[in-house]
N, C-alpha and C. Protein backbone atom coordinates (compact mmCIF):
# COMPACT_ATOMS: atom_id res chain seq x y z
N UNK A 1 0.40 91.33 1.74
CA UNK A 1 0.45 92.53 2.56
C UNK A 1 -0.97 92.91 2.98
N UNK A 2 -1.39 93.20 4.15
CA UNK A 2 -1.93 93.40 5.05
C UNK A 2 -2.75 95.17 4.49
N UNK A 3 -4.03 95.12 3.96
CA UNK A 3 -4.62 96.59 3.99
C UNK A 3 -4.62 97.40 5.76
N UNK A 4 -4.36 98.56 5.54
CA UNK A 4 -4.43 99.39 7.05
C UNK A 4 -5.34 100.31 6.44
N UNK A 5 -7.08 99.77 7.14
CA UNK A 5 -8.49 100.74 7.65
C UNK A 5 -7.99 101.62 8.14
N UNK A 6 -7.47 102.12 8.52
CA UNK A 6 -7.77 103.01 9.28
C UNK A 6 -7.40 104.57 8.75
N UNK A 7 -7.31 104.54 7.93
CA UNK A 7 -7.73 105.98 6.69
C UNK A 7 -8.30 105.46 6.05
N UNK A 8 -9.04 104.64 5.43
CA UNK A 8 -9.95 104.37 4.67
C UNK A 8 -11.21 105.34 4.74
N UNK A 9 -11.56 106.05 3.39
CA UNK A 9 -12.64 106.94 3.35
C UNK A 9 -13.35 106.37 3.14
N UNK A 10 -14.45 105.65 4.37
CA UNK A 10 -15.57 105.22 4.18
C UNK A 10 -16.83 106.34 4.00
N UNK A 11 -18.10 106.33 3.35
CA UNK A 11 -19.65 106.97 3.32
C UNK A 11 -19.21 108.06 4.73
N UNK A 12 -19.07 107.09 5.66
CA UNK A 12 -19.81 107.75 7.21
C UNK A 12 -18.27 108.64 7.59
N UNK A 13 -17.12 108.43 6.77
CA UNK A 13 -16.19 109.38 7.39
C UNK A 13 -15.95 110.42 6.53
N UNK A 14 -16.69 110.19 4.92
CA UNK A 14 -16.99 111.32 4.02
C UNK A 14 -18.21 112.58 4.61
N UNK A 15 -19.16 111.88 4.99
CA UNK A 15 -20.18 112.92 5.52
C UNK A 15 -19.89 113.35 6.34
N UNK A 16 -19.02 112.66 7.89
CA UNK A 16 -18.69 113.12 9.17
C UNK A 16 -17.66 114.60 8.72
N UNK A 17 -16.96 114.40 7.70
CA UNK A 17 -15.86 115.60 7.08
C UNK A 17 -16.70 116.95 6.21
N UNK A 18 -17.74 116.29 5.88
CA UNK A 18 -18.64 116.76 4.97
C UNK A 18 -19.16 117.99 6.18
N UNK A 19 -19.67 117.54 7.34
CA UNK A 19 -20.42 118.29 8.35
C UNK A 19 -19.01 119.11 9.19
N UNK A 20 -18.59 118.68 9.28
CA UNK A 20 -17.12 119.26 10.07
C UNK A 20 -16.60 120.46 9.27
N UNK A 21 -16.51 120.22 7.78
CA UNK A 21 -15.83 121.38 6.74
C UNK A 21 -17.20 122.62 7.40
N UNK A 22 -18.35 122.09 6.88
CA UNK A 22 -19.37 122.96 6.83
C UNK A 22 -19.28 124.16 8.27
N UNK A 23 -19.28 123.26 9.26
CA UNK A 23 -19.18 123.98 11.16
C UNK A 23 -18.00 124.59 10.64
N UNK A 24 -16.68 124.20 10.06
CA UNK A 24 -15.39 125.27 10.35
C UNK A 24 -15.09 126.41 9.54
N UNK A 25 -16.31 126.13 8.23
CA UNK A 25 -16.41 127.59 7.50
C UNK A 25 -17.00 128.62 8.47
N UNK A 26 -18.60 127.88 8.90
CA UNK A 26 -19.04 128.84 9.89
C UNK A 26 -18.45 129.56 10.86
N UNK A 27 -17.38 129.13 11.37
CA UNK A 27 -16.48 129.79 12.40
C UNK A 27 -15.64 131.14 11.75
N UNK A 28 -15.79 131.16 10.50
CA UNK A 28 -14.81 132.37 9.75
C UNK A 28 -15.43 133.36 10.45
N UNK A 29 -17.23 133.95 9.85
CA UNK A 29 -17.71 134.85 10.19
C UNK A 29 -17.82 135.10 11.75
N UNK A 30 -17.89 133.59 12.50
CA UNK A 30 -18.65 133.96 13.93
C UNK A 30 -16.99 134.55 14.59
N UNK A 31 -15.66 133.91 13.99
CA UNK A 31 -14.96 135.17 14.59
C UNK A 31 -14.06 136.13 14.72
N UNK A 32 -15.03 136.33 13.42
CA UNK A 32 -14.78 137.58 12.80
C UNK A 32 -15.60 138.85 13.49
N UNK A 33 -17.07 137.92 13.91
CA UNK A 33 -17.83 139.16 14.57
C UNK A 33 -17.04 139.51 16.14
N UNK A 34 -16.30 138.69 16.61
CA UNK A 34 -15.87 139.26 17.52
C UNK A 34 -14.95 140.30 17.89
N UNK A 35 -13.91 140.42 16.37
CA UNK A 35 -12.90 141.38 16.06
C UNK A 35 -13.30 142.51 15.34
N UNK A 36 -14.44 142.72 14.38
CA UNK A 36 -14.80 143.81 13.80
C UNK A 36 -16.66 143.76 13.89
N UNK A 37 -17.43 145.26 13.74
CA UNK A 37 -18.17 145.29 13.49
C UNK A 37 -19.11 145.00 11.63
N UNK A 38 -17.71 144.94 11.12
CA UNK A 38 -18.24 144.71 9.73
C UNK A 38 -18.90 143.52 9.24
N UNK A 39 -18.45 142.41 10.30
CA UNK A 39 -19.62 141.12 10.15
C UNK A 39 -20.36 141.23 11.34
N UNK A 40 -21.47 141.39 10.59
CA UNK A 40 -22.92 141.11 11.40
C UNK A 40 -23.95 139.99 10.93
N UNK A 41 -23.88 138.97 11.72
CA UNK A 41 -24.70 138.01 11.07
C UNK A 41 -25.50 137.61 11.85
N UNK A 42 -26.59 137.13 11.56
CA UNK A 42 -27.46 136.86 13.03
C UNK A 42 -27.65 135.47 12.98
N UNK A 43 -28.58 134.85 14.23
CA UNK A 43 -28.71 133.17 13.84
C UNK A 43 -28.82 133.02 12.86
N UNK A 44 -30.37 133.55 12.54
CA UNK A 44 -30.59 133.23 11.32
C UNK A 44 -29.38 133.38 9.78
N UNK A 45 -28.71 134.22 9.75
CA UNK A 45 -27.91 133.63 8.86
C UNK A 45 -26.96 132.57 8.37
N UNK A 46 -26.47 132.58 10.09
CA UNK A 46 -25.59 131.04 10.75
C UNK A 46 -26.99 129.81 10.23
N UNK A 47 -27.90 129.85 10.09
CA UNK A 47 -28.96 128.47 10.10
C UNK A 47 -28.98 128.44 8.51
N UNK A 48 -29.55 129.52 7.80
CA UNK A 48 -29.28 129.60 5.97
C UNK A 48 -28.10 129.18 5.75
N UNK A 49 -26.82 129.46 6.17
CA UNK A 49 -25.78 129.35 5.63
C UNK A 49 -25.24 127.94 6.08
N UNK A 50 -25.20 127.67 7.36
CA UNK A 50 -25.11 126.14 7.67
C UNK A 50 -25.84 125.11 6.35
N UNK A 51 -27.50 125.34 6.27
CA UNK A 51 -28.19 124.62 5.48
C UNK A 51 -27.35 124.42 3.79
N UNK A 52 -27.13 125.63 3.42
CA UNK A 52 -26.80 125.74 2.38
C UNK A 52 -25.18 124.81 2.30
N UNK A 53 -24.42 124.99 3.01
CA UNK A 53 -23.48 124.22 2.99
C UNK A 53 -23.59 122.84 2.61
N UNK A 54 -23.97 122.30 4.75
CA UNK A 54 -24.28 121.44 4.38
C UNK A 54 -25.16 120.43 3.34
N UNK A 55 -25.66 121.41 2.65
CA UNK A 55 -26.96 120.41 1.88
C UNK A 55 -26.11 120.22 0.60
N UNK A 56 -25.21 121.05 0.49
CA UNK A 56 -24.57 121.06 -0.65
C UNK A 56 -23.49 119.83 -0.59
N UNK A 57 -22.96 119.81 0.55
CA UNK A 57 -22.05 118.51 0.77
C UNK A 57 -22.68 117.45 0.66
N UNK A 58 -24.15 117.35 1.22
CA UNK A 58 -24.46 116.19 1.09
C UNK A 58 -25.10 115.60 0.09
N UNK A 59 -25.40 116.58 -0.78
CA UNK A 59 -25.84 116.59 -2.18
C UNK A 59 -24.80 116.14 -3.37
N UNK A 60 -23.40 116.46 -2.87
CA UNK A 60 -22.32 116.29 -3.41
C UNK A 60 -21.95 114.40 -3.42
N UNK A 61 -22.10 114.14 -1.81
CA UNK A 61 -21.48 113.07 -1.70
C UNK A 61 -22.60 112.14 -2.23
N UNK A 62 -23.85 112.63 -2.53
CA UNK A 62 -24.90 111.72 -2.90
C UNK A 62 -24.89 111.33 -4.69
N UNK A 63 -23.94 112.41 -5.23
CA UNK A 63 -24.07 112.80 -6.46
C UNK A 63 -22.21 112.00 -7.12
N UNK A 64 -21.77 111.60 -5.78
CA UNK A 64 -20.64 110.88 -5.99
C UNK A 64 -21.13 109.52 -5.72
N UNK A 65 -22.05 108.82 -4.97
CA UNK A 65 -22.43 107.34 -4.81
C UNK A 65 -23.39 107.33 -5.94
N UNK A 66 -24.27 108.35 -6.92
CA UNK A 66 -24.92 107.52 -7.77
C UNK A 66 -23.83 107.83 -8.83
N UNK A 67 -22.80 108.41 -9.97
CA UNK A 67 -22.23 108.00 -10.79
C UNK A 67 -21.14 107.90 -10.71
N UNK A 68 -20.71 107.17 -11.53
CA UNK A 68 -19.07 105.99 -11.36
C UNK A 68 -18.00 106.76 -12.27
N UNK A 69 -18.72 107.02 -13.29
CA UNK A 69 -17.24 107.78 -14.18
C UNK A 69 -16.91 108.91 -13.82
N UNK A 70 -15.86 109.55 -14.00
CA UNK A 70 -15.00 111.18 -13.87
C UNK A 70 -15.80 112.10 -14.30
N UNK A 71 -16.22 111.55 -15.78
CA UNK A 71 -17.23 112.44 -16.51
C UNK A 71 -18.45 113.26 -15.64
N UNK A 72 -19.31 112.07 -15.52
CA UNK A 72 -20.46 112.31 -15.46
C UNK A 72 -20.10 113.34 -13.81
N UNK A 73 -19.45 112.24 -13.25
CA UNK A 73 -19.39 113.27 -11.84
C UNK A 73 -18.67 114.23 -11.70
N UNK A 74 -17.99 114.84 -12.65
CA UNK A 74 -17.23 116.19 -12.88
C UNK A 74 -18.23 117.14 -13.20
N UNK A 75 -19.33 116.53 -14.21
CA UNK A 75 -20.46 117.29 -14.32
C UNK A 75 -21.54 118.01 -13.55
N UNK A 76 -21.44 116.78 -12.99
CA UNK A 76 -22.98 116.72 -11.79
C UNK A 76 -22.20 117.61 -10.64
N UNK A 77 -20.77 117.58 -10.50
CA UNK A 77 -20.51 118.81 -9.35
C UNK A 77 -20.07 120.24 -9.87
N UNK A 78 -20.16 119.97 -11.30
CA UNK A 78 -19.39 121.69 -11.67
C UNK A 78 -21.21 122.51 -11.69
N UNK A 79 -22.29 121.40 -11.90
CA UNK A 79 -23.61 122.05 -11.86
C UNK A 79 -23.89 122.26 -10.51
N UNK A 80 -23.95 121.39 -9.58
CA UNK A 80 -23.84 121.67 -8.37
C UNK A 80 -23.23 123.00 -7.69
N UNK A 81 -21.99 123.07 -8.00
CA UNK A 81 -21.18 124.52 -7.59
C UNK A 81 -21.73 125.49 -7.87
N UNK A 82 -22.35 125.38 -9.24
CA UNK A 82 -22.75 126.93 -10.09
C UNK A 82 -23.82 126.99 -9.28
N UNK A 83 -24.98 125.74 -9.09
CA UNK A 83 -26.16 126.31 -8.39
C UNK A 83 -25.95 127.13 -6.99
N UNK A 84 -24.96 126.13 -5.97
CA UNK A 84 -24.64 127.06 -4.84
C UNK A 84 -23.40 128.36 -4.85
N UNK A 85 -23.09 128.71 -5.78
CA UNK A 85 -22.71 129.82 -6.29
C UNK A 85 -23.43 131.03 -6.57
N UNK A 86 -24.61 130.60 -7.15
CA UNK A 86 -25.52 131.42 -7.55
C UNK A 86 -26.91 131.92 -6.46
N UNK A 87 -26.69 130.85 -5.40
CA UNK A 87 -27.46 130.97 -4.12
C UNK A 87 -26.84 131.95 -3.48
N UNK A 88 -25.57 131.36 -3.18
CA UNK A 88 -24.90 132.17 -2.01
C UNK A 88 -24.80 133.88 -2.16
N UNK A 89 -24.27 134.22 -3.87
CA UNK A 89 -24.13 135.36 -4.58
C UNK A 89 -25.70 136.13 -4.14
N UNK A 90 -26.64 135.41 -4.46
CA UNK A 90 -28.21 136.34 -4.16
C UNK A 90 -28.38 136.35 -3.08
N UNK A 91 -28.04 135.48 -1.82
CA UNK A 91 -28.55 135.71 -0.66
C UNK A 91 -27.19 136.32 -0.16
N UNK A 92 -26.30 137.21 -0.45
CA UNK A 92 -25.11 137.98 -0.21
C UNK A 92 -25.42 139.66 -0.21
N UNK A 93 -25.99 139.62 -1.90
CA UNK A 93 -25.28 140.60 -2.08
C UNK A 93 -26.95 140.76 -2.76
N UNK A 94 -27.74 140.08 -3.39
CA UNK A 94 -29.07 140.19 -4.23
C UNK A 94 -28.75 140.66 -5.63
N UNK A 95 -27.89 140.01 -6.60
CA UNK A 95 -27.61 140.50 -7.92
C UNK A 95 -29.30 140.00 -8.18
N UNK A 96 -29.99 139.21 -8.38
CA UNK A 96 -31.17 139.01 -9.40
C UNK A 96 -32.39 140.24 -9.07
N UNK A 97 -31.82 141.12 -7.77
CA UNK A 97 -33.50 142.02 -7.53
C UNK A 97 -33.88 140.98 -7.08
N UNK A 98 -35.14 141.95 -6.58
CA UNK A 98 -36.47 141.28 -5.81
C UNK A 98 -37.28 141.80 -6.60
N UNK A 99 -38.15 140.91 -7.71
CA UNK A 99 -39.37 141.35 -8.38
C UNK A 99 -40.45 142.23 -7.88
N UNK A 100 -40.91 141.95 -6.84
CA UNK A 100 -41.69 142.26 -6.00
C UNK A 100 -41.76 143.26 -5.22
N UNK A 101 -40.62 143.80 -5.18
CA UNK A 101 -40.21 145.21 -4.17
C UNK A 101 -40.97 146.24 -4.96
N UNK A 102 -41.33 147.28 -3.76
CA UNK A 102 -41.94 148.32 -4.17
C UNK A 102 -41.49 149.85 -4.66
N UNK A 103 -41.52 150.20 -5.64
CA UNK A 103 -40.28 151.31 -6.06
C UNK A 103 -40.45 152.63 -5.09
């Protein structure tokens, strides 16, 4: 029997999905700003938040081509998550403070 490519998840159709997820989250907020004033986001947040995505996907899929077992790569993405968890949460909402601010 004959393999059928053509769903085959190759590298280049993992990342191509990888960048695609990332653009169709972005679309939540952008339209959302068109129906309410309660999202306000400016480029610049669309460019942080793109980055952060994507870097995270591709950090992901990089973190799936270097280890082979369940283990290790169950690991390497539940650390992964927490880190962009913990990004997204401070550049949201700022649970850690800003050291530096002036009282």
């Amino acid at each position: 029997m004959e393999k059928n490519h053509v769903f085959e998840l190759t590298p280049t159709r993992r990342l191509a999905l990888i960048l695609g997820g990332s653009l169709s989250i972005l679309l939540i907020p952008l339209i959302a700003m068109q129906f309410t004033n309660e999202v306000q986001w400016s480029v610049f947040d669309f460019i942080v938040a793109g980055v952060l995505l994507s870097g995270t996907g591709v950090t992901l899929e990089l973190l799936l081509r270097k280890f082979k077992t369940f283990k290790t790569r169950f690991i390497a993405g539940a650390i992964l998550f927490i880190i962009f968890f913990l990004i997204w949460v401070e550049l949201a909402v700022g649970i850690f403070g800003t050291p530096f601010a002036g009282n």
